[in-house]
Structures are given as C-alpha cells and as structure tokens.
PDB file of N, CA and C in Angstrom:
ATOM      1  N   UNK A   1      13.580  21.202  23.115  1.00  0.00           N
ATOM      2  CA  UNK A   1      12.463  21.284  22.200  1.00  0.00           C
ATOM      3  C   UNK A   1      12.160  19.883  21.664  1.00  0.00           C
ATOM      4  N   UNK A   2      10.839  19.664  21.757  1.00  0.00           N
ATOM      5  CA  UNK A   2      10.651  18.005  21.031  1.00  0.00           C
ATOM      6  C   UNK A   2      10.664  17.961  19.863  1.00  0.00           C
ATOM      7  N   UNK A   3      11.110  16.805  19.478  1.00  0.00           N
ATOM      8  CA  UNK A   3      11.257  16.339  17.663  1.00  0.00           C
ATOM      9  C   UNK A   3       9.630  16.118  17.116  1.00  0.00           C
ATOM     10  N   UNK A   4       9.687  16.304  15.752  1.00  0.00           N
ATOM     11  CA  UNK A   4       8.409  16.843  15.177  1.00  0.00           C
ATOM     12  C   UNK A   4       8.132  15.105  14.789  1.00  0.00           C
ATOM     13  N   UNK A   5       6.964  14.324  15.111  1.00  0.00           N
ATOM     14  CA  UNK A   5       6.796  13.165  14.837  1.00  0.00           C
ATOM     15  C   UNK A   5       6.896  12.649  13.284  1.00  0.00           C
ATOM     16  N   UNK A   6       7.573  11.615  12.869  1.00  0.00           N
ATOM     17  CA  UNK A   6       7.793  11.471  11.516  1.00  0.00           C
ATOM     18  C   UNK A   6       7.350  10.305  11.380  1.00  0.00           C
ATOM     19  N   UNK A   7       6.810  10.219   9.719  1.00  0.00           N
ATOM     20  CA  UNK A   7       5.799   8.737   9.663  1.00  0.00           C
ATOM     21  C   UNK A   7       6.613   7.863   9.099  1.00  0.00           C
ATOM     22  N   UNK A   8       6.199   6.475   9.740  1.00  0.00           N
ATOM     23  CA  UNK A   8       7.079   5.657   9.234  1.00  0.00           C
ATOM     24  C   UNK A   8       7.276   5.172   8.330  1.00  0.00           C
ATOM     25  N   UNK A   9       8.440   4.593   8.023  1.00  0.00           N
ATOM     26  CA  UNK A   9       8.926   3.944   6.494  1.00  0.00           C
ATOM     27  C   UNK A   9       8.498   3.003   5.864  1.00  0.00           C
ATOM     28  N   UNK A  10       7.628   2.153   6.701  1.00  0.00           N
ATOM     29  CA  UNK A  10       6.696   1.074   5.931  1.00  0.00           C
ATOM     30  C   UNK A  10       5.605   1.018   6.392  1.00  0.00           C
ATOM     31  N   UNK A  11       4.593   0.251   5.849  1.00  0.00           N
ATOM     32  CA  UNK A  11       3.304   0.359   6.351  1.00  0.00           C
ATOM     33  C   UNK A  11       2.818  -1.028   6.012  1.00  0.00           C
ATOM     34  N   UNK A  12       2.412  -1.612   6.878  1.00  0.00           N
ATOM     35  CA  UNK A  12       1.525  -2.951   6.351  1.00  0.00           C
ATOM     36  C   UNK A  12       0.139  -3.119   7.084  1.00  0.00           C
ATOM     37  N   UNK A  13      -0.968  -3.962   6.366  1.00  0.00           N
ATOM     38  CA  UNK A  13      -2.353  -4.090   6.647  1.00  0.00           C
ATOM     39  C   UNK A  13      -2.948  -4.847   6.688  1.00  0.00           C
ATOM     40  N   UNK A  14      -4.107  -5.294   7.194  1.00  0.00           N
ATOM     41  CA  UNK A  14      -5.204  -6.570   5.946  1.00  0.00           C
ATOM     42  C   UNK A  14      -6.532  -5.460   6.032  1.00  0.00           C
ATOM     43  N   UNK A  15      -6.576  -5.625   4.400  1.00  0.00           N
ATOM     44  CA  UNK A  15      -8.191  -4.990   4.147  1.00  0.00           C
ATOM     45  C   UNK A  15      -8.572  -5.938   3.417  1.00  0.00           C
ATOM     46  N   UNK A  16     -10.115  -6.221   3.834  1.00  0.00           N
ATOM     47  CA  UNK A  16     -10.708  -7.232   3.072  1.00  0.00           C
ATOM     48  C   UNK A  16      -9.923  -8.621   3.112  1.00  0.00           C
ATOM     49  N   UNK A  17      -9.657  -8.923   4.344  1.00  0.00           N
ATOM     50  CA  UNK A  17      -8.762 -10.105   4.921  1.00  0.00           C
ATOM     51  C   UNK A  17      -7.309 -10.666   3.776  1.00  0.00           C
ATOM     52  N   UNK A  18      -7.533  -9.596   3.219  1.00  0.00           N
ATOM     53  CA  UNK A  18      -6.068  -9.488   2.356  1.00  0.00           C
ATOM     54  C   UNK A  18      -4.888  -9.242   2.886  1.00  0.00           C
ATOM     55  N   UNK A  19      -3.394  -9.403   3.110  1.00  0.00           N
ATOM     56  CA  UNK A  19      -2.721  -8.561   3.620  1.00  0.00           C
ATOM     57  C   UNK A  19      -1.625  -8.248   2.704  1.00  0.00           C
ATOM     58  N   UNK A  20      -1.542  -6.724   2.859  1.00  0.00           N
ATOM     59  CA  UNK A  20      -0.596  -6.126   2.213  1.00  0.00           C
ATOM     60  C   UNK A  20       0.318  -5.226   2.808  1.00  0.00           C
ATOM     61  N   UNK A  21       1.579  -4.733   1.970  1.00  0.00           N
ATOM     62  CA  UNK A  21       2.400  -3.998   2.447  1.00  0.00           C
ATOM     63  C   UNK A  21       3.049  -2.816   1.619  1.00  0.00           C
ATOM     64  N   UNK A  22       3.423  -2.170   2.566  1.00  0.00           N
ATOM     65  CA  UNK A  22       3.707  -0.766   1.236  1.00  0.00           C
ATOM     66  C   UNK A  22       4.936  -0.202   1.766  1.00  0.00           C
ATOM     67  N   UNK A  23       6.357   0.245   1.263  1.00  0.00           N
ATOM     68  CA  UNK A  23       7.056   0.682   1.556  1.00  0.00           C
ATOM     69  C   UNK A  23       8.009   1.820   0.740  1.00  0.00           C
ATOM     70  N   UNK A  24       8.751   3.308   1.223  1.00  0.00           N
ATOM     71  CA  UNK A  24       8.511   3.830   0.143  1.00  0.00           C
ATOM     72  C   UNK A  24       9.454   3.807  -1.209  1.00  0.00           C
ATOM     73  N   UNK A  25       9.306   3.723  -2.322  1.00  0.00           N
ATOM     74  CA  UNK A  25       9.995   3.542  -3.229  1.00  0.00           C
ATOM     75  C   UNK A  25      11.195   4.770  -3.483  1.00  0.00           C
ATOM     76  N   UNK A  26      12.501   4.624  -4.570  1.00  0.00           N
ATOM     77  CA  UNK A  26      13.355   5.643  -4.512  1.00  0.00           C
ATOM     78  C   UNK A  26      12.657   6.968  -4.918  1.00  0.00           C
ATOM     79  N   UNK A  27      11.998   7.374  -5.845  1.00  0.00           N
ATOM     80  CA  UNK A  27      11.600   8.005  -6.038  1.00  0.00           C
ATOM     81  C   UNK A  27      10.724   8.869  -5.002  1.00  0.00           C
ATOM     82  N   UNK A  28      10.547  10.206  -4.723  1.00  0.00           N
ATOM     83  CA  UNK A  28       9.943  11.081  -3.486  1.00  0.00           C
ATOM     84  C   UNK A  28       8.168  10.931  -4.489  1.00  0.00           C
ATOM     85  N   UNK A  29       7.868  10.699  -2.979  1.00  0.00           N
ATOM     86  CA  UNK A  29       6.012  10.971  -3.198  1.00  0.00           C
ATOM     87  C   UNK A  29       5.579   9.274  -4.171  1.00  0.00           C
ATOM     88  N   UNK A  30       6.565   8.454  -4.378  1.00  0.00           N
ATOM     89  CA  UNK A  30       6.538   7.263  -4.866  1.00  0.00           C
ATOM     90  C   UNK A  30       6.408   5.992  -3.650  1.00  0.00           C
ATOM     91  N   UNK A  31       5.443   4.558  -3.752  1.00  0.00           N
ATOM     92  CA  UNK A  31       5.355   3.899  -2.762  1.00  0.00           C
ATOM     93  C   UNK A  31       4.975   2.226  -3.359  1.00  0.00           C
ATOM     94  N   UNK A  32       6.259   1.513  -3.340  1.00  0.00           N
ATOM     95  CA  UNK A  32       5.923   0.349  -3.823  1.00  0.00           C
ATOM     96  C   UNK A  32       5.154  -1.066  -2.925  1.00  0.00           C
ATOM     97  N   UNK A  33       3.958  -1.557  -3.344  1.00  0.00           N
ATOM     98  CA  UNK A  33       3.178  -2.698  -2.729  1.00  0.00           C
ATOM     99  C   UNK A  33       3.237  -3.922  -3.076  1.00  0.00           C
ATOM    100  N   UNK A  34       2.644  -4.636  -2.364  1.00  0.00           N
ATOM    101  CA  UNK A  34       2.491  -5.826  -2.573  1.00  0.00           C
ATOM    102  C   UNK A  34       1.528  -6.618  -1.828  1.00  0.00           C
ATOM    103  N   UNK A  35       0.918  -7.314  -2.658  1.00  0.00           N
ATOM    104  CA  UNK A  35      -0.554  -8.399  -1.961  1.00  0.00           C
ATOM    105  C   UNK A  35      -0.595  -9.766  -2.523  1.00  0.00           C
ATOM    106  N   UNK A  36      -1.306 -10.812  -2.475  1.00  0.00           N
ATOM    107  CA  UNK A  36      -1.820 -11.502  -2.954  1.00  0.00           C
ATOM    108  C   UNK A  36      -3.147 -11.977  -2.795  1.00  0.00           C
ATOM    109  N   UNK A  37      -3.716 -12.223  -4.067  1.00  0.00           N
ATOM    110  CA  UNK A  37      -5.508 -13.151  -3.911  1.00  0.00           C
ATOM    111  C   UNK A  37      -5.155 -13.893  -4.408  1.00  0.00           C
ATOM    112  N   UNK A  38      -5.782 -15.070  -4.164  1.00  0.00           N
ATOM    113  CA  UNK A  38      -5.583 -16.453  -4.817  1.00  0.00           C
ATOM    114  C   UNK A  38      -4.331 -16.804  -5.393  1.00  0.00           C
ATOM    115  N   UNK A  39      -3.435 -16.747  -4.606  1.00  0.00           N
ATOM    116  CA  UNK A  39      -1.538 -17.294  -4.608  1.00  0.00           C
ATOM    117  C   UNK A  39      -1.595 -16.618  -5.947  1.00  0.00           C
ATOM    118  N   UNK A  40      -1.884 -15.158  -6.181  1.00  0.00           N
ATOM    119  CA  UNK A  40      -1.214 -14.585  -7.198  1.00  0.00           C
ATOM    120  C   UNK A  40      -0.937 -13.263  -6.368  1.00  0.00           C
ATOM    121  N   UNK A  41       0.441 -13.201  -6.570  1.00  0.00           N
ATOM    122  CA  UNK A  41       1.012 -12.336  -5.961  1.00  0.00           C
ATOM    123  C   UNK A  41       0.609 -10.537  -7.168  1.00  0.00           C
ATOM    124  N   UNK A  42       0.543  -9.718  -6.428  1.00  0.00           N
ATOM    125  CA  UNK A  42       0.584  -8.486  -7.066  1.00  0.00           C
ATOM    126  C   UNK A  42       1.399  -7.512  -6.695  1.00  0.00           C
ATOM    127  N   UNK A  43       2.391  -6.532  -7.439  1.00  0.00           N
ATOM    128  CA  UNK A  43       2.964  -5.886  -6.588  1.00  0.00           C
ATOM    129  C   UNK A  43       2.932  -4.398  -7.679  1.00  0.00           C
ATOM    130  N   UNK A  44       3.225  -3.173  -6.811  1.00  0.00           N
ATOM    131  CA  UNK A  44       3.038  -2.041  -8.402  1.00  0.00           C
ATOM    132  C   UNK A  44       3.964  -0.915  -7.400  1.00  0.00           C
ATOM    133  N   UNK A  45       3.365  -0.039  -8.164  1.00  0.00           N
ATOM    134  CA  UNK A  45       3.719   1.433  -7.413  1.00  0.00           C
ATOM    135  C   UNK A  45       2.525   2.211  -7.376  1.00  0.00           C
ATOM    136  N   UNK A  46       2.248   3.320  -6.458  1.00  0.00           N
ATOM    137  CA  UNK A  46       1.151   4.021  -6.700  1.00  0.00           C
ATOM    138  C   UNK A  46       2.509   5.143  -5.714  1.00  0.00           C
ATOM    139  N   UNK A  47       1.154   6.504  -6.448  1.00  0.00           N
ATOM    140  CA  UNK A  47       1.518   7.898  -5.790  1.00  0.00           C
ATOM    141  C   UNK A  47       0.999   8.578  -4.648  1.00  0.00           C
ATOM    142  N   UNK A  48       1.720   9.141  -3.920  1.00  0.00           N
ATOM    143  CA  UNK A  48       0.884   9.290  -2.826  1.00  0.00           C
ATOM    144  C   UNK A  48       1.899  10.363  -2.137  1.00  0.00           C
ATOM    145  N   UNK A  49       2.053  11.712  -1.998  1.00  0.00           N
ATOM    146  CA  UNK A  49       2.777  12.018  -0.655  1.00  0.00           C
ATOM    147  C   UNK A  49       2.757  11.990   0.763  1.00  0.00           C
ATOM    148  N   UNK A  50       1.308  11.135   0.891  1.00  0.00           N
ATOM    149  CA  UNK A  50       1.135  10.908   2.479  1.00  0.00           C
ATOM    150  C   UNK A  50       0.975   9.641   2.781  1.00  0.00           C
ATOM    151  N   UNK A  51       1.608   8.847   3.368  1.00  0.00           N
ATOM    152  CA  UNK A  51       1.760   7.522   3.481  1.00  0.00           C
ATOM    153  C   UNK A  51       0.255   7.179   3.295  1.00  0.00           C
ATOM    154  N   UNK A  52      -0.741   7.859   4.055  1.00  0.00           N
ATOM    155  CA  UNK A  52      -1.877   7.220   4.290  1.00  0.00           C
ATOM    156  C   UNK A  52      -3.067   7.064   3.120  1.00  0.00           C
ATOM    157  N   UNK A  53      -2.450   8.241   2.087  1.00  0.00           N
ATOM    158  CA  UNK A  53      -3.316   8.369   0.940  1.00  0.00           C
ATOM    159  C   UNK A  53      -2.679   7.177  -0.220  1.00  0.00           C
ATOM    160  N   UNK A  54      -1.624   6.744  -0.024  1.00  0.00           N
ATOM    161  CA  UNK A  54      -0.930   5.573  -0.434  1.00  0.00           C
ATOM    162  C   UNK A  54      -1.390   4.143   0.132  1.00  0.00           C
ATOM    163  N   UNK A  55      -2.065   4.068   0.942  1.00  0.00           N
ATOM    164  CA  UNK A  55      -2.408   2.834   1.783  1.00  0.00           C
ATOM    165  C   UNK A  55      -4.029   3.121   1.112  1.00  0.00           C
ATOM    166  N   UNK A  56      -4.555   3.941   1.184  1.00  0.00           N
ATOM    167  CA  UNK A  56      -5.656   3.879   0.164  1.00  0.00           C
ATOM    168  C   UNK A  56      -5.919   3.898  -0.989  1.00  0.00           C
ATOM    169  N   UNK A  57      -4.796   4.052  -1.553  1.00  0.00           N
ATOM    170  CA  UNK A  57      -4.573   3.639  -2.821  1.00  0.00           C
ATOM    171  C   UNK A  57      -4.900   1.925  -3.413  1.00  0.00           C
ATOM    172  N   UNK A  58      -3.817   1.448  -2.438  1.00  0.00           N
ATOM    173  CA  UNK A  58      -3.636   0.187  -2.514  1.00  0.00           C
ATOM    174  C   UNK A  58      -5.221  -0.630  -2.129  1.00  0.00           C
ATOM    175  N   UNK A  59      -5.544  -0.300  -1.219  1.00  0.00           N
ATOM    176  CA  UNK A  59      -6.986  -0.602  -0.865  1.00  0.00           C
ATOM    177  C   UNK A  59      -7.697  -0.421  -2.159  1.00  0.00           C
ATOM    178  N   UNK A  60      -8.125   0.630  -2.950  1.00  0.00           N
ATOM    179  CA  UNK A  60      -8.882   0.431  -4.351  1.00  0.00           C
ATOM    180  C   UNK A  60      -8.203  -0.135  -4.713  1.00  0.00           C
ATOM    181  N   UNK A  61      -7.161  -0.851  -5.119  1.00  0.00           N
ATOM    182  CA  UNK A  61      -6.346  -1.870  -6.131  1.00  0.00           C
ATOM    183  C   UNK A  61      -6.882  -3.498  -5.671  1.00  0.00           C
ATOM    184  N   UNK A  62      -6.362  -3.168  -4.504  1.00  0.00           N
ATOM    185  CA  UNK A  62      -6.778  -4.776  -3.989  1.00  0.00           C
ATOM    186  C   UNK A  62      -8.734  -5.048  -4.095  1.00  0.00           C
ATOM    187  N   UNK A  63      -9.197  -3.764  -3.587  1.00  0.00           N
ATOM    188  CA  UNK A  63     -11.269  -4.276  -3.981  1.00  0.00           C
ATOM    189  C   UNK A  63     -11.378  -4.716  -5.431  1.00  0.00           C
ATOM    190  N   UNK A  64     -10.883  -4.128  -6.846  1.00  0.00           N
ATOM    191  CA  UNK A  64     -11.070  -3.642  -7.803  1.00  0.00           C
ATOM    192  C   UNK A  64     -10.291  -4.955  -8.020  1.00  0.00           C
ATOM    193  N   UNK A  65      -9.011  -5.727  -7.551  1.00  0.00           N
ATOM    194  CA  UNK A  65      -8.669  -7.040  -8.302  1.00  0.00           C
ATOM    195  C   UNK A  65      -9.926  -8.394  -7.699  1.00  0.00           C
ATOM    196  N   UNK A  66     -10.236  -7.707  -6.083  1.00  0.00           N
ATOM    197  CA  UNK A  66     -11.521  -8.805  -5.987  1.00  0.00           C
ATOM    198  C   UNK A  66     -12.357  -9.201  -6.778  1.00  0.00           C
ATOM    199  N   UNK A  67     -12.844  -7.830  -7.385  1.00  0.00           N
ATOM    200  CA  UNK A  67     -14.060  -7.768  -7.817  1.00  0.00           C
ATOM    201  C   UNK A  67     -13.688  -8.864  -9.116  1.00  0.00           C
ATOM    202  N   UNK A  68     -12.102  -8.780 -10.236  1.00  0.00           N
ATOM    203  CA  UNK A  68     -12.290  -9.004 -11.018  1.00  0.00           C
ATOM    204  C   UNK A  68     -12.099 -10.554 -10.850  1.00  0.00           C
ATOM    205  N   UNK A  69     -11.869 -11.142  -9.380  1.00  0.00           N
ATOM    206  CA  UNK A  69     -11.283 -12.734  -9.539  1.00  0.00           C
ATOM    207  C   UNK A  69     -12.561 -13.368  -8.882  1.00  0.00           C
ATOM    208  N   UNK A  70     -13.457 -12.474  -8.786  1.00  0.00           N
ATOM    209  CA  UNK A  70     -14.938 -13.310  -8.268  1.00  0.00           C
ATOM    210  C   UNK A  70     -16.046 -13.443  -9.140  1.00  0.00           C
TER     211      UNK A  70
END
C-alpha cells in the first residue's frame, strides 16, 4: 500500500523579489518566518494548519511591510 504524501517541514520563497522562509514552530498549527527589506531583517510567527495558508500569511506581512517602507 503507498504512503500518504506528507508536506514538508520547511518552506521557502521570493514574493515580490523578497525572499523568505518559513519553518514549523514547536507549537502544532504554529509557523515561524523570516525576511528582510532594506537589511532589516523580520522574523514572527503566524497561524496556519496548512503549510500553504502559512506561506500566505507571510506574503500579506511582507506586501503590508512594503507598503510601509515606500
């Protein structure tokens, strides 16, 4: 019987020629990031139980710090 595909443990990107990374924190349904704009590094937690709704998370964080350093 085949194994049920499982998502992986980290995730990294560039949106908005940013690049970031997300990996998941101790806490379940918890996912800690990290980016930088302008050599200021940012890093947080956001919630998410699906890796991918966590990677969009981070995506509104990173538009929403653009917006505020332009």
């Amino acid at each position: 019987m085949p194994r049920a595909a499982t998502e992986p443990d980290q995730h990294a990107g560039i949106h908005r020629g940013i690049h970031f990374s997300l990996e998941p924190n101790g806490a379940p349904g918890y996912w800690r990031y990290a980016y930088a704009i302008a050599d200021k590094v940012r890093t947080g937690r956001v919630q998410g139980r699906l890796p991918l709704l966590a990677v969009r998370r981070v995506q509104m964080r990173i538009d929403r710090d653009m917006r505020t350093e332009g």
